[in-house]
N, C-alpha and C. Protein backbone atom coordinates (compact mmCIF):
# COMPACT_ATOMS: atom_id res chain seq x y z
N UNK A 1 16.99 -30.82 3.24
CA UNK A 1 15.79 -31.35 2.61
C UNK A 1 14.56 -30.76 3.30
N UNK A 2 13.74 -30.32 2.62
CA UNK A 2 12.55 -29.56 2.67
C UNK A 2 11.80 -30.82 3.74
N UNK A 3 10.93 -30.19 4.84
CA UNK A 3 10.33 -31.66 5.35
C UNK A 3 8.80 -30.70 5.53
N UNK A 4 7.53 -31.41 4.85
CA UNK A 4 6.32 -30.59 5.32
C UNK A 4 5.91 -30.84 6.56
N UNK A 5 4.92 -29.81 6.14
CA UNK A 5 4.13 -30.01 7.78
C UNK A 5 2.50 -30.59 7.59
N UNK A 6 1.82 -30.05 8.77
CA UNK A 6 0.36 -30.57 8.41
C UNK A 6 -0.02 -29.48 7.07
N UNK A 7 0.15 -28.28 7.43
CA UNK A 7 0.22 -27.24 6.64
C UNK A 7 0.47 -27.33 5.52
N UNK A 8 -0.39 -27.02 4.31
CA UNK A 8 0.12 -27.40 2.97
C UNK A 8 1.46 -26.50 2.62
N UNK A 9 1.41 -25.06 2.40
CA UNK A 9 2.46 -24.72 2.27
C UNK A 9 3.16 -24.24 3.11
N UNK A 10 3.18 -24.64 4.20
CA UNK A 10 4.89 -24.98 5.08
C UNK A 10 5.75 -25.74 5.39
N UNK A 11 6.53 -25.51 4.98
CA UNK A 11 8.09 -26.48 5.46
C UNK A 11 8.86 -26.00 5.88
N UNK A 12 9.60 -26.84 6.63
CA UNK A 12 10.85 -26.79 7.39
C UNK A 12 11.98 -27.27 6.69
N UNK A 13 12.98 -26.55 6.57
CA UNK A 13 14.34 -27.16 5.94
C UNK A 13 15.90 -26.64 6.67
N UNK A 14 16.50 -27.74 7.43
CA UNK A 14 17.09 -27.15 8.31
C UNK A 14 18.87 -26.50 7.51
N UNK A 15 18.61 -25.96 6.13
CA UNK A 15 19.80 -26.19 5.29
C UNK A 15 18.76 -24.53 4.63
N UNK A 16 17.50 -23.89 5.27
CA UNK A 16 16.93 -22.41 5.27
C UNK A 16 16.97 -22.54 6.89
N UNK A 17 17.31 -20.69 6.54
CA UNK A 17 16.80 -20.72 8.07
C UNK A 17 16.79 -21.16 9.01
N UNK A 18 18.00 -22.04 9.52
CA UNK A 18 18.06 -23.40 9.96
C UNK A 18 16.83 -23.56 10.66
N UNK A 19 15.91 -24.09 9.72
CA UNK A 19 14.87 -25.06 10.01
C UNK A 19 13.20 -24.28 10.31
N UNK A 20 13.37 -22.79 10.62
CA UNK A 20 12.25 -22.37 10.85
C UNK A 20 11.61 -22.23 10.10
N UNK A 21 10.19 -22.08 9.83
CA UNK A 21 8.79 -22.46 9.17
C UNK A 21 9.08 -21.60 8.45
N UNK A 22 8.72 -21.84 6.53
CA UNK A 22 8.83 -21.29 5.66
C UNK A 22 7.84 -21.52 4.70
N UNK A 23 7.43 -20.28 3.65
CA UNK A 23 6.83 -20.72 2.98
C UNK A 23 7.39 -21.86 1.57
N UNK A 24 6.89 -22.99 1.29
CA UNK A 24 7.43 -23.34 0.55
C UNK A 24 7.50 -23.46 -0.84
N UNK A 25 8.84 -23.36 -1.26
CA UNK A 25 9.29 -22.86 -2.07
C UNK A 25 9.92 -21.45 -2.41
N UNK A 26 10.50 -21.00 -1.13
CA UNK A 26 10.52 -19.88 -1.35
C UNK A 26 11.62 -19.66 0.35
N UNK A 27 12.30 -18.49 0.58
CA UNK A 27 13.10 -18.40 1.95
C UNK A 27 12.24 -17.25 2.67
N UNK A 28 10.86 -17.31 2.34
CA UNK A 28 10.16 -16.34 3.50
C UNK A 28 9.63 -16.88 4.41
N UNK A 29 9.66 -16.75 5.63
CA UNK A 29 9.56 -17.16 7.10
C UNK A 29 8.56 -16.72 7.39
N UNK A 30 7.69 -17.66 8.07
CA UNK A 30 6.37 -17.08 8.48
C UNK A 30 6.28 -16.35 9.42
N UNK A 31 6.98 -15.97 10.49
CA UNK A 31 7.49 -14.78 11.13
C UNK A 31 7.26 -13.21 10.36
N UNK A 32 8.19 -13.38 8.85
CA UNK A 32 7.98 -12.30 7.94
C UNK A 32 6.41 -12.19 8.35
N UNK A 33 5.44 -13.20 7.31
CA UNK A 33 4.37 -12.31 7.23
C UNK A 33 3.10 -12.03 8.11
N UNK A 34 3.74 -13.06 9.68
CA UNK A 34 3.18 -12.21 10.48
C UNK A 34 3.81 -11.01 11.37
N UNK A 35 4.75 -10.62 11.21
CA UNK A 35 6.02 -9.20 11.58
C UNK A 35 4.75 -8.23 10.58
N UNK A 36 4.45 -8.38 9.53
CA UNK A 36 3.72 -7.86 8.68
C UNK A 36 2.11 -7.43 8.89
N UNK A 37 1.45 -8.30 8.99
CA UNK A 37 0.42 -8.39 9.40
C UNK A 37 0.34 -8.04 10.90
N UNK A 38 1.30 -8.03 11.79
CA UNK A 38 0.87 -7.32 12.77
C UNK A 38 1.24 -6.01 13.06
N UNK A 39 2.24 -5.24 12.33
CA UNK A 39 2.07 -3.60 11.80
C UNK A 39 0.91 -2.85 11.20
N UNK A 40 -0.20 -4.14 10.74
CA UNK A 40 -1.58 -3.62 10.27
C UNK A 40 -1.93 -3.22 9.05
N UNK A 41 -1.01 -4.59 8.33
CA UNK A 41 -1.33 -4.46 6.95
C UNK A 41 -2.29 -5.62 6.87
N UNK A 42 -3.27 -5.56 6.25
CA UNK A 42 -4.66 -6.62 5.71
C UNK A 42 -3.84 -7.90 5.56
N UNK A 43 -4.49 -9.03 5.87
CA UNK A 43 -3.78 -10.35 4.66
C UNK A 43 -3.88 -10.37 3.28
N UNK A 44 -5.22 -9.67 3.26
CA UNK A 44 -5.57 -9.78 1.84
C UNK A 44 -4.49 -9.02 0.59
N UNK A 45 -3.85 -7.69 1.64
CA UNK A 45 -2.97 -6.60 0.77
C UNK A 45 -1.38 -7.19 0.61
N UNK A 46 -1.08 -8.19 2.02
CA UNK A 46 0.21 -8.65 2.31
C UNK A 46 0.81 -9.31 1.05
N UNK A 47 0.45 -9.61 -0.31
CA UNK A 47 0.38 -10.74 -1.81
C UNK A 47 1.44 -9.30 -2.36
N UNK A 48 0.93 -8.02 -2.11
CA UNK A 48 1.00 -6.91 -2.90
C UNK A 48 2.33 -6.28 -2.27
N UNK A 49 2.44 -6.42 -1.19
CA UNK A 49 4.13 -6.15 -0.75
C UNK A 49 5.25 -7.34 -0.80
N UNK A 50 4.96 -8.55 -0.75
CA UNK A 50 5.47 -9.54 -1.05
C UNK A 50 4.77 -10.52 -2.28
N UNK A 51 5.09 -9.87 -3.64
CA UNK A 51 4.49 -10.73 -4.99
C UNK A 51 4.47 -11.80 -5.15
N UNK A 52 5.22 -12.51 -4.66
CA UNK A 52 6.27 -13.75 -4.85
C UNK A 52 4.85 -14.69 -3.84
N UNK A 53 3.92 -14.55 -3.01
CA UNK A 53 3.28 -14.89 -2.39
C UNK A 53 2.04 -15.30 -3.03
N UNK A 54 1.35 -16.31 -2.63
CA UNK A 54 -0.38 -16.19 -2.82
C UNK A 54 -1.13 -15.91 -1.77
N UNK A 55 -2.31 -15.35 -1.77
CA UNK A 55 -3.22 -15.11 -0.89
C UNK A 55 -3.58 -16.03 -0.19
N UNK A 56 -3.39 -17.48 -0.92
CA UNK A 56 -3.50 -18.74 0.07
C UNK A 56 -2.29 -18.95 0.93
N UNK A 57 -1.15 -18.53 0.77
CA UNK A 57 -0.35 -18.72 1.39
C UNK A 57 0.30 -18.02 3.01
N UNK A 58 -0.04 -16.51 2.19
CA UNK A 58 -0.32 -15.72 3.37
C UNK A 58 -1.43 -16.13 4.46
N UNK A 59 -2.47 -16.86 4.04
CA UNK A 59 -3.37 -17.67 5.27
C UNK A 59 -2.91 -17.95 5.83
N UNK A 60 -2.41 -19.29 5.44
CA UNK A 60 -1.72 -20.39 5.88
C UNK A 60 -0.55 -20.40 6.89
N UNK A 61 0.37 -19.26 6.42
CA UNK A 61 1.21 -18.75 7.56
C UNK A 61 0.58 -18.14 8.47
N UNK A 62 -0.55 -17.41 8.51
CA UNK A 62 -1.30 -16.79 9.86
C UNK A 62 -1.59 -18.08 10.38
N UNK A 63 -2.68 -18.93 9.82
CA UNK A 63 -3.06 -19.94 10.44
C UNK A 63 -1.75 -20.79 10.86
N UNK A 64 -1.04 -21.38 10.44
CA UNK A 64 -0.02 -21.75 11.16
C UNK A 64 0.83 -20.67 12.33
N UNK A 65 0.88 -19.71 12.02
CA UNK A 65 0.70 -18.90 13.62
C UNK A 65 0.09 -18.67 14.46
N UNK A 66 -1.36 -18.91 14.49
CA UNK A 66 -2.39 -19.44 15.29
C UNK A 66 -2.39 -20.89 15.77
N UNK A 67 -2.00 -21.74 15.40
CA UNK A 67 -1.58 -22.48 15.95
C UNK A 67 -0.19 -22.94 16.62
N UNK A 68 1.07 -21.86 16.30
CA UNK A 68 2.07 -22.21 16.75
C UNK A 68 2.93 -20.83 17.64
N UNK A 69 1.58 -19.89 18.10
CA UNK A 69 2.58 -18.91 18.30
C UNK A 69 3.43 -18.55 19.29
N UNK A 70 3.80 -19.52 19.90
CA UNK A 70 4.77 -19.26 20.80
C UNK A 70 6.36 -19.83 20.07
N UNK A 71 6.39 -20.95 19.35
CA UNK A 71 7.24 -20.93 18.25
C UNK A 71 7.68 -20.27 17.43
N UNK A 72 6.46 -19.46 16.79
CA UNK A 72 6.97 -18.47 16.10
C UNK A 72 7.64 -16.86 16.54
N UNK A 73 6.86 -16.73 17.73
CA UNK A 73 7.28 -15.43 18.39
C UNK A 73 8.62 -15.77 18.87
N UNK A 74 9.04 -16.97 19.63
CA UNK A 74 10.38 -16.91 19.72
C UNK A 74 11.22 -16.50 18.67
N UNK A 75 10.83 -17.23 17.06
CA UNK A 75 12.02 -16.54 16.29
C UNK A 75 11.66 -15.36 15.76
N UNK A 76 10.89 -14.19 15.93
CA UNK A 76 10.52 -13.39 15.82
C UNK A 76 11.71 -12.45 17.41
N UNK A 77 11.47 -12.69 18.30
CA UNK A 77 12.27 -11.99 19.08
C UNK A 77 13.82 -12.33 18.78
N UNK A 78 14.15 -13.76 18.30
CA UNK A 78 15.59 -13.88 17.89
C UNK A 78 16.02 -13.24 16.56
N UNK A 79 14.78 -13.13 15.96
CA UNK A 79 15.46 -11.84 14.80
C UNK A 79 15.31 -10.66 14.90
N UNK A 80 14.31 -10.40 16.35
CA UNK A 80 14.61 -8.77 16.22
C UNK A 80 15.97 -7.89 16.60
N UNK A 81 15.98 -6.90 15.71
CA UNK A 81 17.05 -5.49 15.94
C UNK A 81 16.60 -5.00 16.95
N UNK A 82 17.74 -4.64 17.82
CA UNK A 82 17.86 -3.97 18.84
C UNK A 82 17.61 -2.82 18.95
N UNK A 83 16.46 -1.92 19.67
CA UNK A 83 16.22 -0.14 18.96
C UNK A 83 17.36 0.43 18.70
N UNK A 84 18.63 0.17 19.47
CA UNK A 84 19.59 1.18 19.74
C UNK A 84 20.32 0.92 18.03
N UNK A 85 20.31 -0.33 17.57
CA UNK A 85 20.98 -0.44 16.27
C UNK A 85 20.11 0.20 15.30
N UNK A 86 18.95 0.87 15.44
CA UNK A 86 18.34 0.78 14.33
C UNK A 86 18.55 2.39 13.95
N UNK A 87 18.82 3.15 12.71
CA UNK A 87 18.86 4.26 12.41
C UNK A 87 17.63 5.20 13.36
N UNK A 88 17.37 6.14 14.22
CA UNK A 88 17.15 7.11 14.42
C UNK A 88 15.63 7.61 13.85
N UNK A 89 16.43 7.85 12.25
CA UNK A 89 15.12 8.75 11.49
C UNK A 89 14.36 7.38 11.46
N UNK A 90 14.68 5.87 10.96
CA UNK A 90 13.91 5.03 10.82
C UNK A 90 13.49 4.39 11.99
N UNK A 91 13.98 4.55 12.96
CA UNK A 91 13.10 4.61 14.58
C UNK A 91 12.13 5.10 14.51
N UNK A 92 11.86 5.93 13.98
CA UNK A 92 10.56 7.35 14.67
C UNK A 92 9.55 7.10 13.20
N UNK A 93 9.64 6.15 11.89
CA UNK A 93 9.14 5.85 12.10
C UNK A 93 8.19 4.52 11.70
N UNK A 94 8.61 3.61 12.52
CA UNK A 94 8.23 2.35 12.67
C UNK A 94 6.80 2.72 13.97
């Protein structure tokens, strides 16, 4: 069961993701769109690689990473790939 937060569109549902911050209605992790936004794509452009998004929403996950980012960076390091797993040509360039 979806449980909100202060955040209008975030929830937690420990039956996604077990339980990490999501946008809701949807299985994208606010991790995603700050993994995103901090490769140095705009917020404003982030709607346009992920459609499925609103521009309010993409806020909202920054701002809820501004307020939570040591939460979030943890699952950000628990989902990162290891360099050595990652293809080579697509190493060089990330």
């Amino acid at each position: 069961m979806a449980v909100g937060t202060q955040y209008r569109y975030i929830v937690t549902d420990d039956t996604i993701l077990s339980g990490e911050p999501i946008i809701e209605g949807t299985r994208t992790p606010v991790r995603a769109i700050v993994e995103t936004w901090r490769r140095g794509v705009a917020a404003e452009e982030i709607p346009s690689r992920m459609p499925h998004l609103s521009l309010a929403q993409v806020f909202e996950a920054l701002s809820y990473y501004s307020d939570h980012q040591e939460e979030i960076n943890a699952h950000i390091e628990r989902n990162r790939i290891p360099d050595e797993l990652i293809e080579p040509f697509i190493r060089q360039r990330i």
